[in-house]
C-alpha atoms as a PDB file:
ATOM      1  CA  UNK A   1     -28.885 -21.323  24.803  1.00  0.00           C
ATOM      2  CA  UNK A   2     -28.242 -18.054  23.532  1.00  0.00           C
ATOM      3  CA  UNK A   3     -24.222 -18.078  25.429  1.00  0.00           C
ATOM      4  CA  UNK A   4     -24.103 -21.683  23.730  1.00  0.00           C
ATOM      5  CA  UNK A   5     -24.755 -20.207  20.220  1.00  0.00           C
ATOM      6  CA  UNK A   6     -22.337 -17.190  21.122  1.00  0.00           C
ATOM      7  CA  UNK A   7     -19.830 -19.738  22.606  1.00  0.00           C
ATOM      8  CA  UNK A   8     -20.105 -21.605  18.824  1.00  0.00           C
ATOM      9  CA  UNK A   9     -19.358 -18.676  16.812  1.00  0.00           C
ATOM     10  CA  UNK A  10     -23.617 -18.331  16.030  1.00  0.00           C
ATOM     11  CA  UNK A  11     -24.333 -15.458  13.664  1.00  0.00           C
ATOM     12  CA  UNK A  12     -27.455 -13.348  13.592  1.00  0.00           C
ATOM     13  CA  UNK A  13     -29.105 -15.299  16.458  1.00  0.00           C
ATOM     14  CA  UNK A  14     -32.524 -13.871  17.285  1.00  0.00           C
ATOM     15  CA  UNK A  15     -35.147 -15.145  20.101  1.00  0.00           C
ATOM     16  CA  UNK A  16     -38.628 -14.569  18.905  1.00  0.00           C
ATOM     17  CA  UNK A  17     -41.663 -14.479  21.695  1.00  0.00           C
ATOM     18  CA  UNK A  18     -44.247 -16.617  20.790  1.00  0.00           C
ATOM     19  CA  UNK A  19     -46.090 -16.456  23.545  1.00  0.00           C
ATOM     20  CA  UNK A  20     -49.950 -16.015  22.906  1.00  0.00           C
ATOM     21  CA  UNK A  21     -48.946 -16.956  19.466  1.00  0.00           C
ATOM     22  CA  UNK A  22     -49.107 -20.530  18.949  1.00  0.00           C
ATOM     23  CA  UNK A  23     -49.261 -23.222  21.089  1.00  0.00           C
ATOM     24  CA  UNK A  24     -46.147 -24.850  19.193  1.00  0.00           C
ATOM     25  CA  UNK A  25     -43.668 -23.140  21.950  1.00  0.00           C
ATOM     26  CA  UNK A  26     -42.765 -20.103  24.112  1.00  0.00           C
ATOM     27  CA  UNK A  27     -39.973 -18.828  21.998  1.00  0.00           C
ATOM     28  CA  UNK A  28     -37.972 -19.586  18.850  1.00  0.00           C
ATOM     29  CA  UNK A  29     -34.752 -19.025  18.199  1.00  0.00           C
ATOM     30  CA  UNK A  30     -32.875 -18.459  15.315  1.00  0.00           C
ATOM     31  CA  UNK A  31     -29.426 -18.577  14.569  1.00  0.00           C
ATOM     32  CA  UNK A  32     -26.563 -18.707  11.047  1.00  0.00           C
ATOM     33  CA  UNK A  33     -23.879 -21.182  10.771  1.00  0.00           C
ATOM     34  CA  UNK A  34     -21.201 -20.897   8.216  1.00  0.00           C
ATOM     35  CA  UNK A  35     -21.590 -24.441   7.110  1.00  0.00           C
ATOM     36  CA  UNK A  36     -22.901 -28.040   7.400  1.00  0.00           C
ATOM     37  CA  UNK A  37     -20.575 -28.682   9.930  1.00  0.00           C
ATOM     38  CA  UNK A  38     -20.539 -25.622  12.153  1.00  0.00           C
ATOM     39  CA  UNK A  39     -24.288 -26.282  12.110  1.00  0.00           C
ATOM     40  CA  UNK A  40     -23.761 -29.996  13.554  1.00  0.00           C
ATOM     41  CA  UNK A  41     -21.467 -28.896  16.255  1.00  0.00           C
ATOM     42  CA  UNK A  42     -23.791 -26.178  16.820  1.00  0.00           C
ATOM     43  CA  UNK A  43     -26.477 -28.762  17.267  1.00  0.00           C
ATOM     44  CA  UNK A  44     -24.211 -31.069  18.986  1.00  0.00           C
ATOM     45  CA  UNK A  45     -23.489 -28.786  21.583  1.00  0.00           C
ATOM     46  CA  UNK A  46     -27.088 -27.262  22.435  1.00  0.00           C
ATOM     47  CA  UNK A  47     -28.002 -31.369  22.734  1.00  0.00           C
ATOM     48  CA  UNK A  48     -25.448 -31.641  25.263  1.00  0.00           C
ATOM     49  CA  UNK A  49     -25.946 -28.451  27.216  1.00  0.00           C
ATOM     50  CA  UNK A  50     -30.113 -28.999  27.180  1.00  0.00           C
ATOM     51  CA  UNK A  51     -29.537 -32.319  28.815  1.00  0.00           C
ATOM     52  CA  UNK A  52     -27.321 -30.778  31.123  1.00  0.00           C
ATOM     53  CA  UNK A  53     -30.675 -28.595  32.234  1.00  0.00           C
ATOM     54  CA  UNK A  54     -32.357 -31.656  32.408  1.00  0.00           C
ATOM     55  CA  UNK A  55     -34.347 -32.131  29.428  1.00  0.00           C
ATOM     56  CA  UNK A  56     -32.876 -35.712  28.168  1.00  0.00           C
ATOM     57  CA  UNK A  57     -34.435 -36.007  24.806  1.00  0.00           C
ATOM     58  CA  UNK A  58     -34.291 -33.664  22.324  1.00  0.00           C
ATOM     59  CA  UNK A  59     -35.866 -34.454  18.554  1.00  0.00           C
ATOM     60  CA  UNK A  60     -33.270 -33.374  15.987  1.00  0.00           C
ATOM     61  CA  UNK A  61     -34.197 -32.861  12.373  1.00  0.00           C
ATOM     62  CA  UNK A  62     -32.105 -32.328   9.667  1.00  0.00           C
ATOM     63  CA  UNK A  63     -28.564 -33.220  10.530  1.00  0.00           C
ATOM     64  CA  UNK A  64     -27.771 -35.216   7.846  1.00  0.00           C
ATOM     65  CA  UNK A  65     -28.673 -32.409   5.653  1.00  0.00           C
ATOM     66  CA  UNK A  66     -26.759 -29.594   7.612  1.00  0.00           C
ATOM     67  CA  UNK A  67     -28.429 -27.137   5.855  1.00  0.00           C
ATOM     68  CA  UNK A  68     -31.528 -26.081   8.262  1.00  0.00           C
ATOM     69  CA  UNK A  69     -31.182 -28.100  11.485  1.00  0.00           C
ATOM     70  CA  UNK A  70     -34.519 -28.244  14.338  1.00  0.00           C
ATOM     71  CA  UNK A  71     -33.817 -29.087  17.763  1.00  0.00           C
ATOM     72  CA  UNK A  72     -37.484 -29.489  19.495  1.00  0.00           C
ATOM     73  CA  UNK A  73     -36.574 -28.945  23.579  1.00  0.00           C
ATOM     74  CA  UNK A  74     -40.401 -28.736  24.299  1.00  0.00           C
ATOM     75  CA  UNK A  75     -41.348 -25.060  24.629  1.00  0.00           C
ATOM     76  CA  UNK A  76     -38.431 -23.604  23.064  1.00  0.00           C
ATOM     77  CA  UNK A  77     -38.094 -24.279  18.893  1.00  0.00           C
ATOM     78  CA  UNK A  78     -33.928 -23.769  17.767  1.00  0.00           C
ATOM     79  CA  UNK A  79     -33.501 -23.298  14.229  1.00  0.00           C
ATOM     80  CA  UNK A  80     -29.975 -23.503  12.706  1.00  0.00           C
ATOM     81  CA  UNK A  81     -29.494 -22.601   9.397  1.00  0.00           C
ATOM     82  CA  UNK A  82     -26.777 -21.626   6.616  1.00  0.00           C
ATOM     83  CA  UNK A  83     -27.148 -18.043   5.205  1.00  0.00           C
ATOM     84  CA  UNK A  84     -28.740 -18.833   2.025  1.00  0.00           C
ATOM     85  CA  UNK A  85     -31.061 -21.004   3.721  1.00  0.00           C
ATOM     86  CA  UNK A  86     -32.393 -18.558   6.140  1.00  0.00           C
ATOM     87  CA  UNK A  87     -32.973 -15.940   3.545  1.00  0.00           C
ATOM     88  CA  UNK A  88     -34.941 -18.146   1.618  1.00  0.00           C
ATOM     89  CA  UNK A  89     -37.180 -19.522   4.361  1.00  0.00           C
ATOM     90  CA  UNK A  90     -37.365 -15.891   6.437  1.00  0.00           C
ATOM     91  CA  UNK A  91     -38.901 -17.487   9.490  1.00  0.00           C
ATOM     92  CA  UNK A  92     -38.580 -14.222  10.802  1.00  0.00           C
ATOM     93  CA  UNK A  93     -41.269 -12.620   8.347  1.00  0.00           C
ATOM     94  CA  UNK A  94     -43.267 -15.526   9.147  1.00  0.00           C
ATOM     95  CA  UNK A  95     -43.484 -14.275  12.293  1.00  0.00           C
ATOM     96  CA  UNK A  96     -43.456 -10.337  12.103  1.00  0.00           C
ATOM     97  CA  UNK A  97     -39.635  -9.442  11.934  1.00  0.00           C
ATOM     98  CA  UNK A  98     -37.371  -8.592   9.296  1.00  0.00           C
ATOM     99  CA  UNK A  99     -33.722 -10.668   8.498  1.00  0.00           C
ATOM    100  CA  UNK A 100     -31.546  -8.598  10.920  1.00  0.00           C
ATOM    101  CA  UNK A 101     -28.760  -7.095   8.918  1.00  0.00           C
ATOM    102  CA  UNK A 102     -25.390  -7.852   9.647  1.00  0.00           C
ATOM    103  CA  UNK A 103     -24.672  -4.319  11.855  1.00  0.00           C
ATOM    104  CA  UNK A 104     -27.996  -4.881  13.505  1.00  0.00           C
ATOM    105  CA  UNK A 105     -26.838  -8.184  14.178  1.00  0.00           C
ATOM    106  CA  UNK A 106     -23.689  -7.372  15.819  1.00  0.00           C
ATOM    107  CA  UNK A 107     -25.310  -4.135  17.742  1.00  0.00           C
ATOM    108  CA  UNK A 108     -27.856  -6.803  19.251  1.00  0.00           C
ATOM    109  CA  UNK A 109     -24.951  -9.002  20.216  1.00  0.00           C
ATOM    110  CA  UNK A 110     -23.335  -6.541  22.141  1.00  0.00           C
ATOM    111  CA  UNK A 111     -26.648  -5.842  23.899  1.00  0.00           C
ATOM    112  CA  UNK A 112     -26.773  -9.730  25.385  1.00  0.00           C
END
C-alpha cells in the first residue's frame, strides 16, 4: 500500500502499529493528498490494488466529500486526507505521534 501511495504522489504517509492497541486493526496508515481529486484517485487506486491481493470488498467512506477519505481492508485502517484536514483531526496525536514535518516527511520517504 505504502508503493501505491508513493506511486500516487502521497505526501507525509505514515504507518502506525496498532497492534495490542485496539482491536479496530493491525496498523493505520496515513497519508496527504493535494486535493479532492488526488484523494479519489488515491482511493481509487488502493481499491483496485487491495482486490488485486485478494480482499474484494473494501468499505469506502467519504468520497463524495474528498476531504478525509477511509478505506476499511479489514486489519489495516487507510486514511486519506487534505492538509488542512489532517492538521485539524491529528490522528497521529490520537495515537502517540506528532504531524511529521515536511523534512521529516521526505527523510522517512527516502528510508522506504
Amino acid at each position: 500500500m505504502e508503493r501505491q501511495l508513493d506511486d500516487d504522489k502521497a505526501q507525509d504517509v505514515i504507518v502506525i502499529n496498532l497492534i495490542g492497541k485496539t482491536s479496530l486493526a493491525d496498523y493505520m496508515v496515513i497519508a496527504t493528498g493535494g486535493s479532492q481529486r488526488h484523494l479519489g484517485a488515491m482511493s481509487m487506486h488502493l481499491r483496485e490494488k487491495l482486490k488485486k491481493l485478494g480482499i474484494p470488498s473494501i468499505p469506502t467512506e467519504g468520497e463524495q466529500q474528498g476531504d478525509w477519505v477511509l478505506l476499511d481492508a479489514g486489519d489495516v485502517l487507510i486514511h486519506l486526507f487534505r492538509s488542512e484536514v489532517r492538521s485539524f483531526y491529528n490522528l497521529e496525536k490520537m495515537w502517540g505521534l506528532e504531524l511529521p514535518t515536511p523534512q521529516a516527511a521526505a527523510g522517512a520517504g527516502a528510508a522506504l
